[in-house]
N, C-alpha and C. Protein backbone atom coordinates (compact mmCIF):
# COMPACT_ATOMS: atom_id res chain seq x y z
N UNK A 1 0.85 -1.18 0.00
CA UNK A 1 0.00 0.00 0.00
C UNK A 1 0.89 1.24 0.00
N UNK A 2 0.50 2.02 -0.62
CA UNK A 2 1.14 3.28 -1.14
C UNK A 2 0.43 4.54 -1.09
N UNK A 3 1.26 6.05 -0.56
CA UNK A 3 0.19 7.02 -0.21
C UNK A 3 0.48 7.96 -1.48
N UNK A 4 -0.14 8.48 -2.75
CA UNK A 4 0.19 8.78 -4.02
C UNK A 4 -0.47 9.95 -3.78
N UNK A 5 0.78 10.92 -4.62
CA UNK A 5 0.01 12.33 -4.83
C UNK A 5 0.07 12.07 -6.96
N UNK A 6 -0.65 11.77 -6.96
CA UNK A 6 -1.53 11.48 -8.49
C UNK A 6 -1.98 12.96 -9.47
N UNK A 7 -0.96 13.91 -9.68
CA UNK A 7 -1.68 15.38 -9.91
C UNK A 7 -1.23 15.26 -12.18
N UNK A 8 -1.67 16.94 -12.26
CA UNK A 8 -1.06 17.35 -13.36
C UNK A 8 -1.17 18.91 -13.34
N UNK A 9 0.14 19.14 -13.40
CA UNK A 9 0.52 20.61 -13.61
C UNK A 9 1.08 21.30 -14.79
N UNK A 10 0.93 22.59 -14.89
CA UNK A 10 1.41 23.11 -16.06
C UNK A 10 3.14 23.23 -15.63
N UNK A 11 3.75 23.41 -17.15
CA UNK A 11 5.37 23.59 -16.95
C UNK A 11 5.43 24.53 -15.82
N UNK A 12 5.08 25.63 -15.80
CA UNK A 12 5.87 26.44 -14.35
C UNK A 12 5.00 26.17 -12.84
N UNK A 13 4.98 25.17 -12.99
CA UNK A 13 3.91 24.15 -11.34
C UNK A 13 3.07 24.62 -11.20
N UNK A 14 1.71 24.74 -11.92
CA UNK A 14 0.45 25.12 -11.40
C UNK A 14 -0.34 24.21 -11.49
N UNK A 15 -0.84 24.07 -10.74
CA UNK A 15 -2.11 22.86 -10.87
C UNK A 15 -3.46 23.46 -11.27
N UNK A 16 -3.67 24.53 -10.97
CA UNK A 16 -5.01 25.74 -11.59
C UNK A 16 -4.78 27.22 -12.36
N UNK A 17 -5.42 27.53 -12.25
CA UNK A 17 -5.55 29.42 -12.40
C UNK A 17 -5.83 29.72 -10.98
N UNK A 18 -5.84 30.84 -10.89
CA UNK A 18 -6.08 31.95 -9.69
C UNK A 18 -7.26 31.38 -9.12
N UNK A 19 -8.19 31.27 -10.11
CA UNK A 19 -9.39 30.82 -10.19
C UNK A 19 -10.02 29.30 -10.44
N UNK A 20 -9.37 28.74 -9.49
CA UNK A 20 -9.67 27.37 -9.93
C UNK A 20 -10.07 26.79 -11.21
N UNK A 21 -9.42 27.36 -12.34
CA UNK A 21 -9.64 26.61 -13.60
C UNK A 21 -9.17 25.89 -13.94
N UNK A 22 -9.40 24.01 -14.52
CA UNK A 22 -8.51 23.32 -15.14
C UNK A 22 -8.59 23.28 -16.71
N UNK A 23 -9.08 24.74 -17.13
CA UNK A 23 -9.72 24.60 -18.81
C UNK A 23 -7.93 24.70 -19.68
N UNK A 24 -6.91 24.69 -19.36
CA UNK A 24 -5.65 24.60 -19.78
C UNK A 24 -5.54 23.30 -19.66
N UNK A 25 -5.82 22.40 -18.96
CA UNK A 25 -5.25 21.05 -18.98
C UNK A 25 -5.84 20.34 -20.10
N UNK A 26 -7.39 20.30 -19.88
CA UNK A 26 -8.18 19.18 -21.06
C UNK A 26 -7.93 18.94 -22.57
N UNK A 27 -7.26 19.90 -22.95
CA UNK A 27 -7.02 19.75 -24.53
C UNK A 27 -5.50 19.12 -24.92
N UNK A 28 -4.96 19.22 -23.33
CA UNK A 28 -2.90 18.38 -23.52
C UNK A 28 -2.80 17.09 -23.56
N UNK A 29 -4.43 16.20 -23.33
CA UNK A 29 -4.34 14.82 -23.72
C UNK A 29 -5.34 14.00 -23.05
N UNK A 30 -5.39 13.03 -23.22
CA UNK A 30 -6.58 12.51 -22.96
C UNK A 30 -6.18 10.82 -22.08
N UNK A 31 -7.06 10.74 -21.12
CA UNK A 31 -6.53 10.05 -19.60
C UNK A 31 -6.79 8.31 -20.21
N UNK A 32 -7.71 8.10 -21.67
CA UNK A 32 -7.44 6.56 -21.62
C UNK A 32 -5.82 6.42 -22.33
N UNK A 33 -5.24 7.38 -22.57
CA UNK A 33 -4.05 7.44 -23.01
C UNK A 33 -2.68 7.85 -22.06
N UNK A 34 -3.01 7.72 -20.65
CA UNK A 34 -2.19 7.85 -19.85
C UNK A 34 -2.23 6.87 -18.98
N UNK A 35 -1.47 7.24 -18.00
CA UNK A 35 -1.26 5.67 -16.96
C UNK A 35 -2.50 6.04 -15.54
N UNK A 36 -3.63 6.62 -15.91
CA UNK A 36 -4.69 6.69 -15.51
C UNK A 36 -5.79 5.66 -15.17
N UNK A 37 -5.94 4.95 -16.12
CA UNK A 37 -6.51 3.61 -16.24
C UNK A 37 -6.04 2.47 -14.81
N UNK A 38 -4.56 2.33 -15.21
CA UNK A 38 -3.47 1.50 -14.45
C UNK A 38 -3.87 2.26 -13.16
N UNK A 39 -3.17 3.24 -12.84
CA UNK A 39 -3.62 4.06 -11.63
C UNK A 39 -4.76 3.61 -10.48
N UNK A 40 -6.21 4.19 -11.32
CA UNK A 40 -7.11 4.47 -10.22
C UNK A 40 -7.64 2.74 -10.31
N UNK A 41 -7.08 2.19 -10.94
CA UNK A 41 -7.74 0.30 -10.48
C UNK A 41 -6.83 0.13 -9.12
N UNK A 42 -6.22 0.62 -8.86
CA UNK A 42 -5.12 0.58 -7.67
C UNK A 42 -5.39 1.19 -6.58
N UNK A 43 -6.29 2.16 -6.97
CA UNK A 43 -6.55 2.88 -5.72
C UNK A 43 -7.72 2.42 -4.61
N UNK A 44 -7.53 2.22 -3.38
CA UNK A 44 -8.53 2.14 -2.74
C UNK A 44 -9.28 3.13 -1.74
N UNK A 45 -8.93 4.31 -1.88
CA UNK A 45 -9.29 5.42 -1.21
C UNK A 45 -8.75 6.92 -1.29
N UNK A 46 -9.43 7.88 -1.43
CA UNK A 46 -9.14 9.11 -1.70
C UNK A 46 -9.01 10.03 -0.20
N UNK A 47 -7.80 10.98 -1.43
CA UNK A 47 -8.26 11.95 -0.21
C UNK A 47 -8.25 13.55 -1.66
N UNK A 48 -8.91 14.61 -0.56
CA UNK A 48 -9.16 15.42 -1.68
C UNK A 48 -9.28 16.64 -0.58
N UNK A 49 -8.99 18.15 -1.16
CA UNK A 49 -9.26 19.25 -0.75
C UNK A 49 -10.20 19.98 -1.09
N UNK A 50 -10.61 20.80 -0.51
CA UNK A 50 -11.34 21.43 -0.43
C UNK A 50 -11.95 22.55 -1.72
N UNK A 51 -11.02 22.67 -2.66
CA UNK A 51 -11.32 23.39 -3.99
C UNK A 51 -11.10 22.49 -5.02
N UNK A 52 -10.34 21.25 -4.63
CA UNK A 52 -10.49 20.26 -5.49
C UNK A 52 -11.90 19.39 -5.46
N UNK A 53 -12.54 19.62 -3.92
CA UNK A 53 -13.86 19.09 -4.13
C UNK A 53 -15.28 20.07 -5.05
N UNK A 54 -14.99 21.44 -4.53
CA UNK A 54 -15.60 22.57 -5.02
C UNK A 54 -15.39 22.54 -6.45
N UNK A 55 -14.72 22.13 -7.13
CA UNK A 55 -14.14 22.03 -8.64
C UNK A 55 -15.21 20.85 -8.86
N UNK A 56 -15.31 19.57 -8.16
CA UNK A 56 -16.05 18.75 -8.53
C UNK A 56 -17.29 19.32 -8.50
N UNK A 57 -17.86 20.09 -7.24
CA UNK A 57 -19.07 20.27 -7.43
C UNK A 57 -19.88 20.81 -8.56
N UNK A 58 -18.95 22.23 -8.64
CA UNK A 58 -19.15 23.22 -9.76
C UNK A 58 -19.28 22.89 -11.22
N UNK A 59 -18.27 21.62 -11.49
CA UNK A 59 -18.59 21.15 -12.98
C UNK A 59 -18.72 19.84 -12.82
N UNK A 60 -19.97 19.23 -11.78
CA UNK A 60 -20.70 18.27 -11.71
C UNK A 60 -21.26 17.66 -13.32
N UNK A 61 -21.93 18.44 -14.09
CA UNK A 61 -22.27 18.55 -15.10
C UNK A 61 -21.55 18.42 -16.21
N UNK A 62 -20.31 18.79 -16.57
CA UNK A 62 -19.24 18.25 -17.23
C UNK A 62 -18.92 16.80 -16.91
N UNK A 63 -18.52 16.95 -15.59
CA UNK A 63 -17.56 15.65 -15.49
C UNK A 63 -18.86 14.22 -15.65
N UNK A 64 -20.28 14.75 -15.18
CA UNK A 64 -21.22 13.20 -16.01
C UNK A 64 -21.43 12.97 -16.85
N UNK A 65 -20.38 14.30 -18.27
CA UNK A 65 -20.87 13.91 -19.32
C UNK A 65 -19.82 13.45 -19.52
N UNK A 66 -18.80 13.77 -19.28
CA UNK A 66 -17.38 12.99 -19.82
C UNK A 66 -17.44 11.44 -19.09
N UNK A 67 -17.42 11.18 -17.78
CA UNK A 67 -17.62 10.19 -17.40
C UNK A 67 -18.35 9.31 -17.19
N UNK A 68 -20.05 9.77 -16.94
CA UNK A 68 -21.24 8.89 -17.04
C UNK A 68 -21.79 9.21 -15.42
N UNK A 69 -21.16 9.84 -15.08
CA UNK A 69 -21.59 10.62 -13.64
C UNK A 69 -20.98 11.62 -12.95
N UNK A 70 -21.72 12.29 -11.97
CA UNK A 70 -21.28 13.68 -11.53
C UNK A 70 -20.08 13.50 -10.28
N UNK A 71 -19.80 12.20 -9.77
CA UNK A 71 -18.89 11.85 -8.76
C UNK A 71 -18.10 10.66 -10.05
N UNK A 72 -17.04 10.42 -10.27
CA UNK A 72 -16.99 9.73 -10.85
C UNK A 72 -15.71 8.43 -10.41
N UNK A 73 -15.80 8.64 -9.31
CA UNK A 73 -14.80 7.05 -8.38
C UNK A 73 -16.02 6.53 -7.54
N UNK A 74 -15.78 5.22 -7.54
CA UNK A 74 -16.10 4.13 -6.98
C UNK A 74 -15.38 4.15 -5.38
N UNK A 75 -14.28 4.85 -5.12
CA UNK A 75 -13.55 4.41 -3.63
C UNK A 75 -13.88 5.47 -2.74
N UNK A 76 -14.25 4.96 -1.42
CA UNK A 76 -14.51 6.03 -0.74
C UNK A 76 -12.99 7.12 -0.39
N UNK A 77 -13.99 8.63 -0.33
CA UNK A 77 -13.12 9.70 -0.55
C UNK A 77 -13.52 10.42 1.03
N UNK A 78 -12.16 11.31 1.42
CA UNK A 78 -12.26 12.15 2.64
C UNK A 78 -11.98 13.45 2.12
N UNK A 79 -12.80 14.56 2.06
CA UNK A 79 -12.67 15.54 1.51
C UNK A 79 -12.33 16.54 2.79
N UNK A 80 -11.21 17.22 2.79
CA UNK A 80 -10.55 17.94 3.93
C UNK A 80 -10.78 19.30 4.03
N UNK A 81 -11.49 19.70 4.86
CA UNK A 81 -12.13 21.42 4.61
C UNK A 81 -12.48 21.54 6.02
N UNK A 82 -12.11 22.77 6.22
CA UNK A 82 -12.67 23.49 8.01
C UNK A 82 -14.20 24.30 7.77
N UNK A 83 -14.58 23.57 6.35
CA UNK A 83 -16.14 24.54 6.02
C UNK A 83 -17.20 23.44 5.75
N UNK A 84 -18.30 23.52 5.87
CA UNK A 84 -19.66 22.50 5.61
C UNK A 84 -19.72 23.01 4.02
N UNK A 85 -19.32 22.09 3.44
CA UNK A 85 -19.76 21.99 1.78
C UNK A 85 -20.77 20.89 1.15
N UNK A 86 -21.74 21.39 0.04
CA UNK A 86 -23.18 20.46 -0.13
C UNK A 86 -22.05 18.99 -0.48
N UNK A 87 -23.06 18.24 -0.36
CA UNK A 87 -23.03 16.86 -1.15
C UNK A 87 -23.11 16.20 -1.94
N UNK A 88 -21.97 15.72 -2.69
CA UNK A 88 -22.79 15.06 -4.31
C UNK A 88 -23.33 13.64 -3.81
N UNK A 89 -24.53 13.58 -4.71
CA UNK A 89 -25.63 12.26 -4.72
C UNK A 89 -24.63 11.11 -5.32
N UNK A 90 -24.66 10.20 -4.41
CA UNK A 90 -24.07 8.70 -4.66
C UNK A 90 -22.82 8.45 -4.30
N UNK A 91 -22.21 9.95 -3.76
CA UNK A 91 -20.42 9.69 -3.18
C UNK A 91 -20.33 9.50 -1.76
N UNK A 92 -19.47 8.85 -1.99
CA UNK A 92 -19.10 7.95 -0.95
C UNK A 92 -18.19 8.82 -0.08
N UNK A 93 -18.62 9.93 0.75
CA UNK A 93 -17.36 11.01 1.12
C UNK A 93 -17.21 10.84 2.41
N UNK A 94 -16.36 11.61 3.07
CA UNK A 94 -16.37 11.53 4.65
C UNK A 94 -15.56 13.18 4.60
N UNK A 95 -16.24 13.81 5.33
CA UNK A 95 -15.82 15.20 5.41
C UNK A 95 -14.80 15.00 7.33
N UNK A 96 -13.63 15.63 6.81
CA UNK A 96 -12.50 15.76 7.71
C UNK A 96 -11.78 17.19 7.61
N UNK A 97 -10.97 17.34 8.88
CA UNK A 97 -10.16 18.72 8.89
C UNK A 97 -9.54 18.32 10.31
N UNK A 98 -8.26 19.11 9.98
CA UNK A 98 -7.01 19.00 11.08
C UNK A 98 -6.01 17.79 10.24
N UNK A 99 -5.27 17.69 11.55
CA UNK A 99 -4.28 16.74 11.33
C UNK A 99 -4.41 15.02 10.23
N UNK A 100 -3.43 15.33 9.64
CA UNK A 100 -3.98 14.28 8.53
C UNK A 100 -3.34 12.26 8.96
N UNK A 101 -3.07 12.78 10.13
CA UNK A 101 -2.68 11.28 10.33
C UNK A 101 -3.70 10.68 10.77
N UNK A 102 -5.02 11.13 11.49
CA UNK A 102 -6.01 10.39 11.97
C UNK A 102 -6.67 9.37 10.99
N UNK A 103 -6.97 10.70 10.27
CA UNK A 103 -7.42 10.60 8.41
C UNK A 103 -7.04 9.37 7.60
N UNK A 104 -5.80 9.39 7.95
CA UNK A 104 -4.78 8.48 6.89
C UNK A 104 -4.98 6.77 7.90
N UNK A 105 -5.04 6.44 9.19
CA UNK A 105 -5.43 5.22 9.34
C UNK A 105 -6.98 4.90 9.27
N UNK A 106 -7.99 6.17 9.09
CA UNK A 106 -9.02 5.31 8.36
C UNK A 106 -9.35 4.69 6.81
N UNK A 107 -8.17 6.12 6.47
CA UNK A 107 -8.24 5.42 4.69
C UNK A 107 -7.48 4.29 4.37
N UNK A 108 -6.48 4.25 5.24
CA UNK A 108 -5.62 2.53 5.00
C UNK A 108 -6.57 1.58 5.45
N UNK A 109 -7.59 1.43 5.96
CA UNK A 109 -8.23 0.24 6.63
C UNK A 109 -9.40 0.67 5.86
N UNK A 110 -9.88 1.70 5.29
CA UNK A 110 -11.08 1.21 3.97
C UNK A 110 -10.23 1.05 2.96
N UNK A 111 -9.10 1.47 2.42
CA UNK A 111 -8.26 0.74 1.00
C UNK A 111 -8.15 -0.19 0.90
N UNK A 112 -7.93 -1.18 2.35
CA UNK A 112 -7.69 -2.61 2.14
C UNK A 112 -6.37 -3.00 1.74
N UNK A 113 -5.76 -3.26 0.88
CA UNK A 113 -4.70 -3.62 0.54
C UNK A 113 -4.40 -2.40 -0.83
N UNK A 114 -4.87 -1.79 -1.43
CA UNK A 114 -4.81 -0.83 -2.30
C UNK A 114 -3.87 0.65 -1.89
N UNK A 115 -3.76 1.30 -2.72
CA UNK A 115 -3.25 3.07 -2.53
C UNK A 115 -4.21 3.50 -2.06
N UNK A 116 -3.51 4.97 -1.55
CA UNK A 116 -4.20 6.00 -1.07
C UNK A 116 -3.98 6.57 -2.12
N UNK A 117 -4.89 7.46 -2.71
CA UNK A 117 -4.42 8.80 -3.55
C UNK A 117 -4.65 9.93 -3.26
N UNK A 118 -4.13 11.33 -2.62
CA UNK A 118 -3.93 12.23 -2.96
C UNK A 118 -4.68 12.91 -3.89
N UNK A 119 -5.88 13.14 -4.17
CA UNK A 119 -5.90 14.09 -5.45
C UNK A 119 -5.78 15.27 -5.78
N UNK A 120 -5.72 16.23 -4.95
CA UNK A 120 -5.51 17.28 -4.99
C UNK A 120 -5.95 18.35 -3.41
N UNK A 121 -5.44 19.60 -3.42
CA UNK A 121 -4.56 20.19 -4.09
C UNK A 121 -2.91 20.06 -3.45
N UNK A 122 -2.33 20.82 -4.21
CA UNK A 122 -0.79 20.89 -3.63
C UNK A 122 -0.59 20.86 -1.77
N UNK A 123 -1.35 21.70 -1.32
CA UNK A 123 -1.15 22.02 -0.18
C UNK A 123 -1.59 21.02 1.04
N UNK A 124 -2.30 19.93 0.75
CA UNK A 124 -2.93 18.84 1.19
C UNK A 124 -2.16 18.16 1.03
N UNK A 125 -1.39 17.43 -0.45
CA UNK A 125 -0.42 16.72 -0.46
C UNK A 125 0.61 17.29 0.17
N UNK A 126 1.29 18.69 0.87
CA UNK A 126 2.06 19.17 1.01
C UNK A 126 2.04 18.77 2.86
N UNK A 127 0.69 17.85 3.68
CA UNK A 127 0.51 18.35 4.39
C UNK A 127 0.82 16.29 4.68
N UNK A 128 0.26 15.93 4.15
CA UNK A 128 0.72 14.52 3.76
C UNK A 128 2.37 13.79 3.98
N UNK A 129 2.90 15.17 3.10
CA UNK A 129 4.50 14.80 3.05
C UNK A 129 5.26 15.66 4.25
N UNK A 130 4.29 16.37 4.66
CA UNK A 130 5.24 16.85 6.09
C UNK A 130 4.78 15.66 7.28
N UNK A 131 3.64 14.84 7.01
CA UNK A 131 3.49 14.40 8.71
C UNK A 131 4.27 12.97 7.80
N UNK A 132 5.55 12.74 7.31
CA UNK A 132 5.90 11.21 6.77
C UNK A 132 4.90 10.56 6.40
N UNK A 133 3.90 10.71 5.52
CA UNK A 133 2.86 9.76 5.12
C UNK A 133 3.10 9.60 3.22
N UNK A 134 3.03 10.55 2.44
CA UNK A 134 3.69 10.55 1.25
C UNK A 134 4.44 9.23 0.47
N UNK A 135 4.19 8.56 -0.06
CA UNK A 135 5.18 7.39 -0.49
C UNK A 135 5.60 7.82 -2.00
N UNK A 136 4.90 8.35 -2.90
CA UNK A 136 5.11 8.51 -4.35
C UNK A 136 4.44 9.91 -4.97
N UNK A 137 5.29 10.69 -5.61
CA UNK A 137 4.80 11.77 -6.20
C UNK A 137 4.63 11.43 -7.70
N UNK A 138 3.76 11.46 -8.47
CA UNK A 138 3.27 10.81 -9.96
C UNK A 138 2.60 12.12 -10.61
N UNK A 139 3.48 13.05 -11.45
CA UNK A 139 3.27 14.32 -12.07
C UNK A 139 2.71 14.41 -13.11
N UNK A 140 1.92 14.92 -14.04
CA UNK A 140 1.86 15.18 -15.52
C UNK A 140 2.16 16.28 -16.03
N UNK A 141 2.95 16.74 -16.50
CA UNK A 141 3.68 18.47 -16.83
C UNK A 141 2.94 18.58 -18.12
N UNK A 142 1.63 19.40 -18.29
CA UNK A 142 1.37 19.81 -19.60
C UNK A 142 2.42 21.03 -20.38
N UNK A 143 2.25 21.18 -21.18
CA UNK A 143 3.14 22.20 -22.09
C UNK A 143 1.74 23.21 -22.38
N UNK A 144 1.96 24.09 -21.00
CA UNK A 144 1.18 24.86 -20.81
C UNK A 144 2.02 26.06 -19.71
N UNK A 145 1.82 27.11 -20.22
CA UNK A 145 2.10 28.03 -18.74
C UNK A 145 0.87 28.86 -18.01
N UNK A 146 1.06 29.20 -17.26
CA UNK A 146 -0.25 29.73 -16.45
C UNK A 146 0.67 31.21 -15.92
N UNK A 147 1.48 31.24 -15.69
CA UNK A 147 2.29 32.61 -14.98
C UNK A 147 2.01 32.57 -13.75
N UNK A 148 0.85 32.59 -12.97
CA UNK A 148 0.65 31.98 -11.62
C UNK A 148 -0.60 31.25 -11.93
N UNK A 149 -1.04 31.15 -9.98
CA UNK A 149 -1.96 30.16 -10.00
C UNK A 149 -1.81 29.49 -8.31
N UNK A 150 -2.33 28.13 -8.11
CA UNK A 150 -2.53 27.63 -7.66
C UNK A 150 -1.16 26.35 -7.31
N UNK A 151 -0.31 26.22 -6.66
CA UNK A 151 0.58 25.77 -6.97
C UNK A 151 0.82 24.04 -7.04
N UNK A 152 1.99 23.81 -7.34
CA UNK A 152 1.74 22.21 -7.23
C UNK A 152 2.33 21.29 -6.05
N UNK A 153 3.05 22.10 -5.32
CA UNK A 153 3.93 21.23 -4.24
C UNK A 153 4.25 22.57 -3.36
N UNK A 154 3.14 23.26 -2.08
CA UNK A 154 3.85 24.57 -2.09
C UNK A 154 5.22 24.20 -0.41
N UNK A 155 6.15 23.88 -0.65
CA UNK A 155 6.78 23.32 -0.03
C UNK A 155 8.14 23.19 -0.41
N UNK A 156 9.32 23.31 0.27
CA UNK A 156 10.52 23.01 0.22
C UNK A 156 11.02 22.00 0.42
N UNK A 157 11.17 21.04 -0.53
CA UNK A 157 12.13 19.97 -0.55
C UNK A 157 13.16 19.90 -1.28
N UNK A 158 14.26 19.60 -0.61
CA UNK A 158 15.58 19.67 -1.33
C UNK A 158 16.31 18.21 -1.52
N UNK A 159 16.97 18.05 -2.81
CA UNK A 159 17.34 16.90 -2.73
C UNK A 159 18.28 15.94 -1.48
N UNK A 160 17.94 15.06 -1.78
CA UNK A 160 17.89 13.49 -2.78
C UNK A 160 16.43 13.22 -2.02
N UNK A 161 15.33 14.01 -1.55
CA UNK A 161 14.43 13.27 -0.81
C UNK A 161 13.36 12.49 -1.95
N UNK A 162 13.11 13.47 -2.83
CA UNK A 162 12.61 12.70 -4.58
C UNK A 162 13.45 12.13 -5.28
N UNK A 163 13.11 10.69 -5.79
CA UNK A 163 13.88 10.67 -6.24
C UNK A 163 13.56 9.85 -7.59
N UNK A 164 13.63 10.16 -9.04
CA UNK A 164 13.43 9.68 -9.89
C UNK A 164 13.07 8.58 -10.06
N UNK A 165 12.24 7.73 -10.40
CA UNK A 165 11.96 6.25 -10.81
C UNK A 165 11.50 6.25 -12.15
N UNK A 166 11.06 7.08 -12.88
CA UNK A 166 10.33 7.30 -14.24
C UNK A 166 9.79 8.18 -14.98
N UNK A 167 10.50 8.16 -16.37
CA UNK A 167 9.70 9.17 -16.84
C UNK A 167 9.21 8.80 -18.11
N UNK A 168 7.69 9.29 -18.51
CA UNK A 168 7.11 8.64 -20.12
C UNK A 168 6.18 10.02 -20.10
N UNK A 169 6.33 9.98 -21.99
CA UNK A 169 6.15 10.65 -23.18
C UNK A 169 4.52 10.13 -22.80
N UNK A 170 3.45 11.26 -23.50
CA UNK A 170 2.35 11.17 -23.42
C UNK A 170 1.67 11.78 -24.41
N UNK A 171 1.76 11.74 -25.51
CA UNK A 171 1.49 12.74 -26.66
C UNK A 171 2.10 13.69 -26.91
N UNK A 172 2.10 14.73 -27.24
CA UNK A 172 2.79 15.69 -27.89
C UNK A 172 2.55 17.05 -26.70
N UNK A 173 1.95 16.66 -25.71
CA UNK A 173 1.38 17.81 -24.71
C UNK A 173 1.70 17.27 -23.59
N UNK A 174 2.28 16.19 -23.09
CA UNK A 174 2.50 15.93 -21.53
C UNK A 174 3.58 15.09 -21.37
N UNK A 175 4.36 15.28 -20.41
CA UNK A 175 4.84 14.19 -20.00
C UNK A 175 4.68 13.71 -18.31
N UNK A 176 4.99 12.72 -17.96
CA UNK A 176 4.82 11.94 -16.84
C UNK A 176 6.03 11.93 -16.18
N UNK A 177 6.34 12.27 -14.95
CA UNK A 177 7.71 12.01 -13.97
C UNK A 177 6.72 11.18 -12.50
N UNK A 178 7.40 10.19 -12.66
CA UNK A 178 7.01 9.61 -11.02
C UNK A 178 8.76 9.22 -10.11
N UNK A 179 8.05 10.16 -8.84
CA UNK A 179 9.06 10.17 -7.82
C UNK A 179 8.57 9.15 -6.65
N UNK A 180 9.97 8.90 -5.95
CA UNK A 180 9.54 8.19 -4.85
C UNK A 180 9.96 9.22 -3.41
N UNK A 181 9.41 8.72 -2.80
CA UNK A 181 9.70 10.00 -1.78
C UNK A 181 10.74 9.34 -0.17
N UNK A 182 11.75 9.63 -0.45
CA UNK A 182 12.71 9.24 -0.08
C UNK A 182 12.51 9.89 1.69
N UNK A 183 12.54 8.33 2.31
CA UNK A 183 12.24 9.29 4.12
C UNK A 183 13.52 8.69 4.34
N UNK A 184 14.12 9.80 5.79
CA UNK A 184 15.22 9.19 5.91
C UNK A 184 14.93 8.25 7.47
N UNK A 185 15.61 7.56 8.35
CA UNK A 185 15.00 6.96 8.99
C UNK A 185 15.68 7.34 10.21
């Protein structure tokens, strides 16, 4: 079992606009053509922030047409916010805030033997890899710039704590870097 920050950012690390937009990402490639597929069969539980859930809510309507519904995972998700946000119909959520280690032994014991994933945003995963929970960082760099935004890792790590395991070509608009996240002991 593995705790995965699973993202995609533009070349100068943004994961959004100012404004929570991901309308720069959707046209750099398309996810049955990435290691997306492989991925979320692996996963047995989410975790997610708070504008990454608000992003779901807001284009509920998009994402059931692209996917066939307005929540579109099967694994139960903990959405992390210090605010009461509505509910999407049929998700499986658990609303949490504070410290993320409590968090993290209920999602290992609903994953079962599966990953955790991370889905967003930076600062959640950022919060992950400060309490040692973090096992793998798995990037998609579109060939996109944003100038600012929303960031992707807002945090100082200095090497050798990442450390390369892979990198693959993804069309002509992305590529893929997966790190491992090196604890020292």
């Amino acid at each position: 079992m593995k705790t995965q920050y699973y993202t995609a950012t533009s070349l100068d690390g943004f994961l959004a606009t100012e404004d929570d937009s991901l309308d720069w990402l959707f046209p750099l490639g398309d996810l049955d053509n990435s290691s997306y597929p492989e991925f979320i069969s692996e996963v047995g539980a989410l975790a997610m922030g708070s504008a990454t859930y608000e992003w779901m809510v807001r284009n509920a309507d998009q994402v059931a047409r692209e996917t066939g519904s307005p929540w579109p995972y099967s694994q139960p998700a903990w959405i992390f916010s210090s605010r009461k946000l509505p509910v999407i119909d049929g998700a499986d959520t658990h609303f949490a805030n504070g410290d993320v280690h409590q968090v993290h032994r209920e999602m290992r014991i609903a994953a079962k033997d599966k990953n955790i994933w991370i889905v967003g945003g930076g600062d959640l995963a950022g919060q992950f890899y400060d309490a040692g929970l973090l096992d793998e960082v798995i990037v998609q760099i579109g060939s996109a710039t944003l100038g600012k935004g929303k960031p992707l890792f807002p945090r100082r790590v200095l090497g050798p704590t990442l450390q390369l395991i892979s990198v693959r070509q993804m069309g002509v608009g992305m590529a893929e870097l997966r790190y491992v996240v090196h604890k020292s002991d």
